[in-house]
Protein backbone atom coordinates (compact mmCIF):
# COMPACT_ATOMS: atom_id res chain seq x y z
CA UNK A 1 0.00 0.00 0.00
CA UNK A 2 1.69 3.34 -1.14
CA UNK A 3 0.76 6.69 0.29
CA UNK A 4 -1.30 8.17 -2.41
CA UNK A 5 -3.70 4.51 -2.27
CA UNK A 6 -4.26 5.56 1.56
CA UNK A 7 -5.90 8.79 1.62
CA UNK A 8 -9.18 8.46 -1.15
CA UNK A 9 -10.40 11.62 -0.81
CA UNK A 10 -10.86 14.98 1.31
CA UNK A 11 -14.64 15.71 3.38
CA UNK A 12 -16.10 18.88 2.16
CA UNK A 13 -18.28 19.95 4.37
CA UNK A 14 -19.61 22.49 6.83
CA UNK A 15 -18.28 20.57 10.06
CA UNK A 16 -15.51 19.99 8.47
CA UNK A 17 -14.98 23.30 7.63
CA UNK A 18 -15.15 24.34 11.41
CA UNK A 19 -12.70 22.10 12.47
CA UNK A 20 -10.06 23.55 9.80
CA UNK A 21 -10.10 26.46 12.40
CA UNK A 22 -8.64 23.61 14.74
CA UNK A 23 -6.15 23.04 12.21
CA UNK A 24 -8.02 19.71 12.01
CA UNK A 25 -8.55 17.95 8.45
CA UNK A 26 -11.10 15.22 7.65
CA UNK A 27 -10.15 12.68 5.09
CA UNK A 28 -11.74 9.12 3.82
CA UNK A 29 -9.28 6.26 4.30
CA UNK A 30 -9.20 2.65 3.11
CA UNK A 31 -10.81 0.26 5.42
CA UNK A 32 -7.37 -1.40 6.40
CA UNK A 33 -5.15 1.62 7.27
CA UNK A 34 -3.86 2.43 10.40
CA UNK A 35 -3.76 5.35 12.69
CA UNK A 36 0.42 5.12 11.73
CA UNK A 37 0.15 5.02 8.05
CA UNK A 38 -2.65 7.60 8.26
CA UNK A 39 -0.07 9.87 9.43
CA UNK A 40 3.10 9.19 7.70
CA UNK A 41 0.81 9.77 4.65
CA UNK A 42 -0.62 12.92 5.66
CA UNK A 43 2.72 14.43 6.83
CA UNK A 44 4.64 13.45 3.95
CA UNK A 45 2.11 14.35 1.13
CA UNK A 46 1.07 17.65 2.30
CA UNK A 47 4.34 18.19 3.98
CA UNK A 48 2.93 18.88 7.57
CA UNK A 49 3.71 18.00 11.08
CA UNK A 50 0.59 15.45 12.36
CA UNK A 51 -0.31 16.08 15.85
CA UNK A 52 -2.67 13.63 16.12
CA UNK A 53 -5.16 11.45 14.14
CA UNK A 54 -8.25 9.82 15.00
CA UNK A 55 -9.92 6.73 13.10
CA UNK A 56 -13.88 6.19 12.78
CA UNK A 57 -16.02 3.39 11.12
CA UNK A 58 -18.92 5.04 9.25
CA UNK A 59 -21.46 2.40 8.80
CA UNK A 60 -23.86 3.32 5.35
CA UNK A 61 -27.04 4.22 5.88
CA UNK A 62 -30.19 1.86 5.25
CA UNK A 63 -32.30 3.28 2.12
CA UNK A 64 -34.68 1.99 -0.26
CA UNK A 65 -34.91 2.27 -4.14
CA UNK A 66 -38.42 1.92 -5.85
CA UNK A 67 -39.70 -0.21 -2.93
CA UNK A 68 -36.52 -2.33 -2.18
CA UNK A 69 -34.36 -2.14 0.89
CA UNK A 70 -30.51 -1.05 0.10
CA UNK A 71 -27.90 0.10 1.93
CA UNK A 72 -25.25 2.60 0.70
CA UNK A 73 -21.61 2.25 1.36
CA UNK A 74 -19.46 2.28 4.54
CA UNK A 75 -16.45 3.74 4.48
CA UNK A 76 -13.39 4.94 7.38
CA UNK A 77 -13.00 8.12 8.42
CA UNK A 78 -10.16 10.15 9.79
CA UNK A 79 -9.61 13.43 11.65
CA UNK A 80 -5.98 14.80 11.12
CA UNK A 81 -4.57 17.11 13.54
CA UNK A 82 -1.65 19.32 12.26
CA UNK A 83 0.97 21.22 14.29
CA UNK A 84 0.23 25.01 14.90
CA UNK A 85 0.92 27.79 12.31
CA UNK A 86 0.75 24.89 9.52
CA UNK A 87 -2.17 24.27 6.53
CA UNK A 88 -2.68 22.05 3.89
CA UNK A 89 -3.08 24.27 0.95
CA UNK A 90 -5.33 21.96 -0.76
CA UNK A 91 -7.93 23.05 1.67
CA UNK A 92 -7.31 26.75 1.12
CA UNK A 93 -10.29 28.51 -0.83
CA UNK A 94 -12.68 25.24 -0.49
């Protein structure tokens, strides 16, 4: 697993926009990665110091499509911390 396959893509949203002020940055992970890889990925793509990170399961949602029960997908979550004074400029504008 290389860094670029560990990160899939950033969260755009409003919460997720408030925690930028925290210098806190919400990405979807693969299923199998670690809290460790999480950060060595982070820190060395976006060249940033990672404070902390923290790991959640999202489970999908139960919905139904013209009368038949689904379910859409689950997926891993993760809440980057980085070091004071520091940004991902990626996030800048968004």
């Amino acid at each position: 697993m290389t860094l670029t396959d560990v990160l899939i893509e950033p969260v755009v949203s409003e919460k997720a926009s408030m925690l930028r002020e925290q210098n806190k940055y919400v990405f979807i992970v693969r299923k199998d990665a670690t809290k460790t890889d999480i950060k060595e990925a982070v820190a060395k793509l976006f060249n940033v110091t990672v404070v902390n990170c923290t790991t959640m399961n999202v489970i999908g949602k139960v919905k139904r499509l013209r009368g038949k029960p689904g379910r859409t997908a689950s997926y891993k979550k993760a809440v980057v911390r980085i070091a004071d004074g520091q940004t991902i400029a990626a996030f800048e504008g968004v």
